[in-house]
N, C-alpha and C. Protein backbone atom coordinates (compact mmCIF):
# COMPACT_ATOMS: atom_id res chain seq x y z
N UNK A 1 115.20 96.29 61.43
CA UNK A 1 115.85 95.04 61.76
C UNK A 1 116.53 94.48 60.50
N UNK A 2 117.85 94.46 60.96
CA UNK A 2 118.65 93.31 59.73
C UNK A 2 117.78 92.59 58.84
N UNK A 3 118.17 91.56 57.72
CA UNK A 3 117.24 90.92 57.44
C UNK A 3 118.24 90.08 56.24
N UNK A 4 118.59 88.65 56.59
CA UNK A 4 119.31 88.00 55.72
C UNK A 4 119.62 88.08 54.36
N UNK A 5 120.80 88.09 53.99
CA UNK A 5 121.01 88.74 52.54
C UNK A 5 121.78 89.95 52.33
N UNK A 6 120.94 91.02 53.43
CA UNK A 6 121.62 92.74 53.56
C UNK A 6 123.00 92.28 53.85
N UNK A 7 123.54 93.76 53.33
CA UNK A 7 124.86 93.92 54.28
C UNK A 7 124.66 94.22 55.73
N UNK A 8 125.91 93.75 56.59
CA UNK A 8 125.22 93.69 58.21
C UNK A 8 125.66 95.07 58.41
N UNK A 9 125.05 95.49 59.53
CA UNK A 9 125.28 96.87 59.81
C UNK A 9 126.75 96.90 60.46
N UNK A 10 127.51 98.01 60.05
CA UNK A 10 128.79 98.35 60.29
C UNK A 10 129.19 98.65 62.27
N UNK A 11 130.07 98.44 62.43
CA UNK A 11 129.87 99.13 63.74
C UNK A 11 131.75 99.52 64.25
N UNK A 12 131.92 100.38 65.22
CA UNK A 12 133.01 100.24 66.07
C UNK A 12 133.25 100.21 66.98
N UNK A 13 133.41 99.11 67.80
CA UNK A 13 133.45 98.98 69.47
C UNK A 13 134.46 98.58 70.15
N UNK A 14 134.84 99.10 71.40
CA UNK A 14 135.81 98.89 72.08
C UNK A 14 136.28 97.42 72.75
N UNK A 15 136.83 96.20 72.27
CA UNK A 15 136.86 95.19 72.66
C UNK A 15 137.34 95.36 74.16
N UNK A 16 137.76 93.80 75.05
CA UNK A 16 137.72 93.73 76.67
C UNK A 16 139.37 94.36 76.56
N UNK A 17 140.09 94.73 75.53
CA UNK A 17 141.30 95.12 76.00
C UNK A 17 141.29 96.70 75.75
N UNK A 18 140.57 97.45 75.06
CA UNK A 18 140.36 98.73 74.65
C UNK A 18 140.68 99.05 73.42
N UNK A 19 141.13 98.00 72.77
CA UNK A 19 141.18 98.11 71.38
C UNK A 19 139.98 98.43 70.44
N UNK A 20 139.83 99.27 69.40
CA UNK A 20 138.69 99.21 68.84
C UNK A 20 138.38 98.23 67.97
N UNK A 21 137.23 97.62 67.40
CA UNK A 21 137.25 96.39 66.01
C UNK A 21 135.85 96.91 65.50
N UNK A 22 136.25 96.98 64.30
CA UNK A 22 135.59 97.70 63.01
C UNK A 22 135.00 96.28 62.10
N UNK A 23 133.47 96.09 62.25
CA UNK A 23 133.07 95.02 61.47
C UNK A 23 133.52 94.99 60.05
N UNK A 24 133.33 96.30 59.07
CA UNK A 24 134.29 96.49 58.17
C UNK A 24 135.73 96.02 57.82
N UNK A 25 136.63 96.31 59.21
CA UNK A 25 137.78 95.58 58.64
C UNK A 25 138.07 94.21 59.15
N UNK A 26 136.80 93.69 59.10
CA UNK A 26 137.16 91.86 58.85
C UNK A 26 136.73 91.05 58.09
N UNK A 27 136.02 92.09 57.08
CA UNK A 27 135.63 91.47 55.95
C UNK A 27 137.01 90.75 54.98
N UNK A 28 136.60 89.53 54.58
CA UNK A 28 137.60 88.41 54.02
C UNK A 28 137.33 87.17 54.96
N UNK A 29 136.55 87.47 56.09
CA UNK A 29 136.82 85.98 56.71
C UNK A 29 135.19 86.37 56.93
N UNK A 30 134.60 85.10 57.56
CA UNK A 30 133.49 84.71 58.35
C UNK A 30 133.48 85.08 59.53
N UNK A 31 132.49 86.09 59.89
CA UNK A 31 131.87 86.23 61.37
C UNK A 31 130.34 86.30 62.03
N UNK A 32 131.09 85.25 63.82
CA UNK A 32 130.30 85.24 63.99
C UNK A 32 130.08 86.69 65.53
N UNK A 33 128.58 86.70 65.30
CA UNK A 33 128.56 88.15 66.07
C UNK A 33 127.59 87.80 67.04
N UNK A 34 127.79 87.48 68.75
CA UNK A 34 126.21 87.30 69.16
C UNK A 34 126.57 88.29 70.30
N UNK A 35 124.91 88.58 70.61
CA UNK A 35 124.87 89.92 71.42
C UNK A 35 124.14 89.08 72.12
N UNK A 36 124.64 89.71 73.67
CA UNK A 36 124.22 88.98 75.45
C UNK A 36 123.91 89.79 75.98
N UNK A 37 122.74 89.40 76.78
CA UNK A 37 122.61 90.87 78.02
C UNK A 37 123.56 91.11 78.89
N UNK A 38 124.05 90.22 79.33
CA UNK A 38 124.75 90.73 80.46
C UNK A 38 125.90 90.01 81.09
N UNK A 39 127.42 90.60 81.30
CA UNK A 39 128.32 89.77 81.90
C UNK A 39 128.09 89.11 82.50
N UNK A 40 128.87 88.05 83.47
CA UNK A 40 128.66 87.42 84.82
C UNK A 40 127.34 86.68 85.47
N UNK A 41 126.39 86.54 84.23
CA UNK A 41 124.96 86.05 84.64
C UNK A 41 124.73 84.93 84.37
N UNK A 42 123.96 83.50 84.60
CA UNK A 42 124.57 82.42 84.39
C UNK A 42 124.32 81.91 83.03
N UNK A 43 123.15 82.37 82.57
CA UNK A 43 123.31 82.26 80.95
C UNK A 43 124.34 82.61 79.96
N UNK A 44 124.60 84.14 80.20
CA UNK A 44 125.63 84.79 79.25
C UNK A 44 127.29 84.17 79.94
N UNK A 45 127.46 83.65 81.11
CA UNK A 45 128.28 82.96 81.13
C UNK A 45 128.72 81.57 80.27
N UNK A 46 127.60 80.89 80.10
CA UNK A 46 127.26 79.67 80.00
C UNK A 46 127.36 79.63 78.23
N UNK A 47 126.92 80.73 77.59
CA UNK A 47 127.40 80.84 76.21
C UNK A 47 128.76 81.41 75.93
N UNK A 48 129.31 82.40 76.57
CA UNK A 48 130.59 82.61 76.35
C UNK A 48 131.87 81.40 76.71
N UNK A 49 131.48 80.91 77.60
CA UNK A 49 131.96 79.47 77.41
C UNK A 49 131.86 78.63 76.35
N UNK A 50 130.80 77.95 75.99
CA UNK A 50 130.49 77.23 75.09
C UNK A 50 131.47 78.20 73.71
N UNK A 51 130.97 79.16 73.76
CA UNK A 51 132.11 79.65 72.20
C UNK A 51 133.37 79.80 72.47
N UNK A 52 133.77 79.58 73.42
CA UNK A 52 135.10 79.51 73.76
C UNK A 52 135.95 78.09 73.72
N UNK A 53 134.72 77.29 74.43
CA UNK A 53 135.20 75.79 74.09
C UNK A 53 135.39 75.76 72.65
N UNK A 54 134.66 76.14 71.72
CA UNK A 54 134.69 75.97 70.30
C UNK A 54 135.47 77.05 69.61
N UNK A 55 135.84 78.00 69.93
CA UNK A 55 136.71 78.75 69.14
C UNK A 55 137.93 78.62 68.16
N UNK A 56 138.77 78.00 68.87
CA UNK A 56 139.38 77.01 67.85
C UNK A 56 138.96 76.20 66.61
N UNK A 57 138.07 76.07 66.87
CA UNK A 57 137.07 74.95 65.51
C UNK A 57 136.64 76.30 64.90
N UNK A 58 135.79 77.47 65.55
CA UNK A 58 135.90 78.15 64.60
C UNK A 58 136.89 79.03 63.67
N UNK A 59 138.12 78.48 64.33
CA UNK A 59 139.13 79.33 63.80
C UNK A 59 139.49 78.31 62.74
N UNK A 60 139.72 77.30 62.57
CA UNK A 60 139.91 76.29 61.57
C UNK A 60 138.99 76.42 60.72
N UNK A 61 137.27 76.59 60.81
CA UNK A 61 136.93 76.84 59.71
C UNK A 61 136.84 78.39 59.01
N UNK A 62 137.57 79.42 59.62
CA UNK A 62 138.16 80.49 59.06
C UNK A 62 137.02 81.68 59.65
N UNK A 63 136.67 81.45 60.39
CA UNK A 63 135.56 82.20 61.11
C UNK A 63 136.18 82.55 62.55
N UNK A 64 135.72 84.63 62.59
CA UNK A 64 136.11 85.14 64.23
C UNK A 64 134.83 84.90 64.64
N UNK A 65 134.82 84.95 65.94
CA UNK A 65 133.85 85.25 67.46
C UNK A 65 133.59 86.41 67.78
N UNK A 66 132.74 87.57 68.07
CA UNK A 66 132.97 88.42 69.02
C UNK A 66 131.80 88.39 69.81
N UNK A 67 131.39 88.44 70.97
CA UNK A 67 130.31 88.67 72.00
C UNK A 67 130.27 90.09 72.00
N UNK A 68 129.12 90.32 72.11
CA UNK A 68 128.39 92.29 72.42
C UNK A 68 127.50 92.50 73.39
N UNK A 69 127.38 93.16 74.05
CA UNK A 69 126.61 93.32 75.16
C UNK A 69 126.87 94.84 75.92
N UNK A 70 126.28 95.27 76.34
CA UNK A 70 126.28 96.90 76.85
C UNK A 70 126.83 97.35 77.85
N UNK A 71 127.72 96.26 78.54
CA UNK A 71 128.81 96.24 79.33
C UNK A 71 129.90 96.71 79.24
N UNK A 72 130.77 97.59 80.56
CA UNK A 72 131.75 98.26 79.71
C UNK A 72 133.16 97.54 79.48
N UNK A 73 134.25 98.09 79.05
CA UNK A 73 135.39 97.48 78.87
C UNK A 73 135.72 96.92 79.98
N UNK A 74 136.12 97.45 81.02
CA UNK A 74 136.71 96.63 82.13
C UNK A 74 135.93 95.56 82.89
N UNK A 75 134.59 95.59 82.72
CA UNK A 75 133.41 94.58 83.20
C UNK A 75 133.87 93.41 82.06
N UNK A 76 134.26 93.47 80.89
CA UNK A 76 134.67 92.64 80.04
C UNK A 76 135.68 92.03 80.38
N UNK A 77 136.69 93.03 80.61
CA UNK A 77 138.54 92.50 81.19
C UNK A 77 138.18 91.43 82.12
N UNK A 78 136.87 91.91 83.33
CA UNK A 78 137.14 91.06 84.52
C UNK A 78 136.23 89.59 83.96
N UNK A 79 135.36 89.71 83.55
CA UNK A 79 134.66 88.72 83.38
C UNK A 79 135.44 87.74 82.15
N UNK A 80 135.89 88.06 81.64
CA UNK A 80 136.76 87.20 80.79
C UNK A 80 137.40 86.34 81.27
N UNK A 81 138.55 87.44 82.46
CA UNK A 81 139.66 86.81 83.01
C UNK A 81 139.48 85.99 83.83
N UNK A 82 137.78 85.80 84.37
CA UNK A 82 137.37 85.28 85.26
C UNK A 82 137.17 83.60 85.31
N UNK A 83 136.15 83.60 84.04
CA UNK A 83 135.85 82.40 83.37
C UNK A 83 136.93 81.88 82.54
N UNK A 84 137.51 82.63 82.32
CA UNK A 84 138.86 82.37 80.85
C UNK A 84 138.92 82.02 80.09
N UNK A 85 137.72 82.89 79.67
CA UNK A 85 137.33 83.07 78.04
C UNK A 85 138.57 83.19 77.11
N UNK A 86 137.63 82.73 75.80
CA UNK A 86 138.58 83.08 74.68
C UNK A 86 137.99 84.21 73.79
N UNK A 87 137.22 84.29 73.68
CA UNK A 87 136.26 85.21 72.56
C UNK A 87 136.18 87.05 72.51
N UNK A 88 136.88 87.25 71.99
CA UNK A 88 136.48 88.89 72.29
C UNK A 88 135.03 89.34 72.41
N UNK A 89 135.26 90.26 73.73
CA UNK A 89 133.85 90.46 74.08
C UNK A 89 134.02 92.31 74.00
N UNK A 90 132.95 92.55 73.03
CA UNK A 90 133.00 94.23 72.93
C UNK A 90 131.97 95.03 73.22
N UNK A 91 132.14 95.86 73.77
CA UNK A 91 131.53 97.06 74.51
C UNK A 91 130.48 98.04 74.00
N UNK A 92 129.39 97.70 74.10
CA UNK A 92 128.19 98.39 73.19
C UNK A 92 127.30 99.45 74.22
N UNK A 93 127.59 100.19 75.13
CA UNK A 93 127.18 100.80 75.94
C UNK A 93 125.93 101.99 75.69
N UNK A 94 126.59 102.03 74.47
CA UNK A 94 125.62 103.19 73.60
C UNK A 94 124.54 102.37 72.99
N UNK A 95 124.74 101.05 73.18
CA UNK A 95 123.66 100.28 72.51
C UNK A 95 123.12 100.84 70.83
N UNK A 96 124.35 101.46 70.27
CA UNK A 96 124.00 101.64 68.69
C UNK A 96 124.18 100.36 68.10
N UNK A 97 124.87 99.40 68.25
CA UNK A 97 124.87 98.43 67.61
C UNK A 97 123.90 97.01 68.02
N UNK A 98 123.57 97.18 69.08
CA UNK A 98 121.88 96.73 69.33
C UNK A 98 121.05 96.86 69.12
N UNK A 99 120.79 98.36 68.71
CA UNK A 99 119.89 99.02 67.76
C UNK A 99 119.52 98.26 66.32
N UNK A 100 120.74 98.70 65.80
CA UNK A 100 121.03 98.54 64.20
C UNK A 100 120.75 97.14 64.22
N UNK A 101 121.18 96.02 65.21
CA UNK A 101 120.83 94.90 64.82
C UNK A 101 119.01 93.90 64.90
N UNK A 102 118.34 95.25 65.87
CA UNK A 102 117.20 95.13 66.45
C UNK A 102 117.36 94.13 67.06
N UNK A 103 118.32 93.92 68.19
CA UNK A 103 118.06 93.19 69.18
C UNK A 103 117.92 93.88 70.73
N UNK A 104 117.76 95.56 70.51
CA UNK A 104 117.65 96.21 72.00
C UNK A 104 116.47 96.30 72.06
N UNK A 105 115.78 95.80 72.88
CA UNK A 105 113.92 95.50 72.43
C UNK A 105 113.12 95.61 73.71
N UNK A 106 112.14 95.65 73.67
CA UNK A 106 111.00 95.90 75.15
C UNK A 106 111.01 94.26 75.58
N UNK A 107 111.42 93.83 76.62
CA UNK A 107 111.01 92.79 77.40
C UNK A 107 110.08 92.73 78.62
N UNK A 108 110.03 91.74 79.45
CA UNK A 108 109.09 92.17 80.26
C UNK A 108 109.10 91.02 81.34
N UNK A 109 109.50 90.90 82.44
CA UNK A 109 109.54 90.11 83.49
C UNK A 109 108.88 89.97 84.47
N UNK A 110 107.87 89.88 85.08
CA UNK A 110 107.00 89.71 86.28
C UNK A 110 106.21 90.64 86.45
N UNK A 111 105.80 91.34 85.05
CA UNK A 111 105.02 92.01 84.63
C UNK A 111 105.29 93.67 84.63
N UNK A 112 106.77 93.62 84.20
CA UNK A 112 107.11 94.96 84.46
C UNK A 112 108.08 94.82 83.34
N UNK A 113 108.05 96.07 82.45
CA UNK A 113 108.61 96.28 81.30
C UNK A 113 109.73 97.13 81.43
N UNK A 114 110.30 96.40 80.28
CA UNK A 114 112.11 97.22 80.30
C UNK A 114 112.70 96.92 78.84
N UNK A 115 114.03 97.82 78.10
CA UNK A 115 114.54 97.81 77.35
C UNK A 115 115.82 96.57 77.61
N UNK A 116 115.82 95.76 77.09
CA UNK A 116 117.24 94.97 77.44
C UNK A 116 117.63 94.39 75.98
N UNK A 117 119.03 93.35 76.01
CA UNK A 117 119.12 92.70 74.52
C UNK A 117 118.51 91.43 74.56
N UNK A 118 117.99 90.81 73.22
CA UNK A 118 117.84 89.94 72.46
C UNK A 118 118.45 88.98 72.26
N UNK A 119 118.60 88.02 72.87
CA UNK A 119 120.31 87.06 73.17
C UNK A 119 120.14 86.68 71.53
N UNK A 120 121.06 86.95 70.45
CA UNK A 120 120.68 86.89 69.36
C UNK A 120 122.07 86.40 68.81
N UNK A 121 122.10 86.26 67.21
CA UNK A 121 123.43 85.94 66.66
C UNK A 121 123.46 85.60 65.47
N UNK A 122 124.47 86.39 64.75
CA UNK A 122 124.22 86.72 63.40
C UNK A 122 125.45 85.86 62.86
N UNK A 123 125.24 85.35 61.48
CA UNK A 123 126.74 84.84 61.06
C UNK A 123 126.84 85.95 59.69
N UNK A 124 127.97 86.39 59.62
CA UNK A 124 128.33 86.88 58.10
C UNK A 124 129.01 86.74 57.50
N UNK A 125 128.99 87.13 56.40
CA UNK A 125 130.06 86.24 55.18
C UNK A 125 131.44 87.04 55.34
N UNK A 126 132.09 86.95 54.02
CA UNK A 126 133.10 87.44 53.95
C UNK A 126 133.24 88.52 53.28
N UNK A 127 131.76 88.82 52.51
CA UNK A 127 131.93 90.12 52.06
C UNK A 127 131.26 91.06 52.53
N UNK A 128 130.56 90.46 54.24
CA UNK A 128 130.03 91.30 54.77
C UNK A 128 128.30 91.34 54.79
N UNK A 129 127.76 90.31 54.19
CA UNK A 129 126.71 90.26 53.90
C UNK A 129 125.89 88.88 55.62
N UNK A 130 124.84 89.61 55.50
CA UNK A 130 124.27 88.72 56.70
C UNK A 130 123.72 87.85 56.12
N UNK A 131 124.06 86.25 56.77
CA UNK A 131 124.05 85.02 55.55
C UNK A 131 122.90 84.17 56.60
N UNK A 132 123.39 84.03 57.83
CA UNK A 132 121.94 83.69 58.57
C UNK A 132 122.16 84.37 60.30
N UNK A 133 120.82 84.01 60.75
CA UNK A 133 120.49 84.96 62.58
C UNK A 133 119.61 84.28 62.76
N UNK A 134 120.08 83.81 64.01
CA UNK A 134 119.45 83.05 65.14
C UNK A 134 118.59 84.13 65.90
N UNK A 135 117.59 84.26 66.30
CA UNK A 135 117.24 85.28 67.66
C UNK A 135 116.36 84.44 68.71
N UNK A 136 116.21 85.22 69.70
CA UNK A 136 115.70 84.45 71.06
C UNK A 136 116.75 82.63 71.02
N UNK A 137 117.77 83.53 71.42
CA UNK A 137 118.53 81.83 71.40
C UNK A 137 118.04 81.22 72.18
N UNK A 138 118.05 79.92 72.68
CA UNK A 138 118.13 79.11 73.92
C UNK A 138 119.63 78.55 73.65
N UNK A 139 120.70 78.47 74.92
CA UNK A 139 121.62 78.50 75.17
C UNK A 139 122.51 76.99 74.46
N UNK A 140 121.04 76.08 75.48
CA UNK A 140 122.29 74.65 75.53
C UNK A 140 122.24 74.36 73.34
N UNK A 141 123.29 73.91 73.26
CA UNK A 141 123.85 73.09 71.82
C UNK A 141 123.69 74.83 71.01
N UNK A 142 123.50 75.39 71.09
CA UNK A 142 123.43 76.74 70.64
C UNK A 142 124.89 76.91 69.52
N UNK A 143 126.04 76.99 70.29
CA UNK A 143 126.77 77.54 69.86
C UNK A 143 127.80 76.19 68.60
N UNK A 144 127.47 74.83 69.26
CA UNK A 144 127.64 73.84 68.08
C UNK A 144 126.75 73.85 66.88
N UNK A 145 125.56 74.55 67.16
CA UNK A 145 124.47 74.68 65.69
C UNK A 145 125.02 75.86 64.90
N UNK A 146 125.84 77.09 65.69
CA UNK A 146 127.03 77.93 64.84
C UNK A 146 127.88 77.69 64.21
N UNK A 147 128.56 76.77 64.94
CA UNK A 147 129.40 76.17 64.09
C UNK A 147 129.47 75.26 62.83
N UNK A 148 128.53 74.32 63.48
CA UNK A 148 127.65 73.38 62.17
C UNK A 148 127.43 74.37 60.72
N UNK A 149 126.86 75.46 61.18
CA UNK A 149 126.34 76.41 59.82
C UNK A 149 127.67 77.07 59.01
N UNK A 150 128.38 77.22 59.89
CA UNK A 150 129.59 77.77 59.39
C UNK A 150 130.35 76.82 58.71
N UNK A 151 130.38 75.67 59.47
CA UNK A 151 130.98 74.23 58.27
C UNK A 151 130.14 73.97 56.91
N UNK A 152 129.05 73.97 57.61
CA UNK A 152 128.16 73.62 56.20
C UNK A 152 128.17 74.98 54.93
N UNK A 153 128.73 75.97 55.16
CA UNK A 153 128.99 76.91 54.34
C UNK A 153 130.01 76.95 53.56
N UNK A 154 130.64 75.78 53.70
CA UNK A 154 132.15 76.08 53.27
C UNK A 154 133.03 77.06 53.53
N UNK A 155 132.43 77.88 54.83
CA UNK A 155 133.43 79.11 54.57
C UNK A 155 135.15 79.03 55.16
């Protein structure tokens, strides 16, 4: 598992348009990175909103967005276009970058166990270094306490 301070683990994933984005080449700015279980569900709706309402603010304080989740590209296209999102949402199917972040983890619901993600969220600097991570989010004011950190960083 990551661990504040490290460099964040690298990755390349297919964003909702099929483009690839390389955590590597966005080093120079601030990002933020949170991984969702699942499109179209009312939580992971309910945060991709919220960072969308705010995206702009994070773009003023010089910081990208991307959402991750193990969903594929076109489950992204639709669910985007649906809600009308702003945030690039990228395609982790292979769940290597859920891995690397240790948020693909054993859960367990009504007493029956399963692999799913970690509704989690990392901020990193600009040189690539993991500066702070939220895990087990709870949703509501969530994504204004991202932003808050990212102001208070000066970045």
């Amino acid at each position: 598992m990551v661990q504040n301070g490290e460099t964040a683990p690298d990755f390349m994933l297919p964003d909702d348009t099929g483009a690839v984005v390389q955590l590597a080449k966005l080093k120079g700015r601030p990002v933020v990175v949170y991984f969702y279980p699942k499109d179209d569900t009312s939580g992971c709706t309910q945060e991709a909103k919220d960072f969308s309402c705010l995206a702009h603010e994070f773009t003023k304080a010089g910081a990208e967005i991307v959402g991750i989740s193990p969903d594929s590209v076109s489950r992204h296209k639709s669910f985007k276009d649906k809600h009308e999102l702003s945030v690039r949402l990228l395609s982790d199917e292979e769940k290597a970058a859920a891995q690397a972040y240790g948020v693909w983890v054993e859960k367990s619901m009504y007493g029956r166990k399963y692999m799913g993600i970690e509704r989690s969220t990392f901020l990193i600097d600009k040189k690539g270094k993991l500066i702070r991570s939220w895990r087990k989010v709870k949703i509501p004011g969530h994504a204004e306490e991202v932003l808050a950190a990212v102001k208070a960083l000066g970045m």
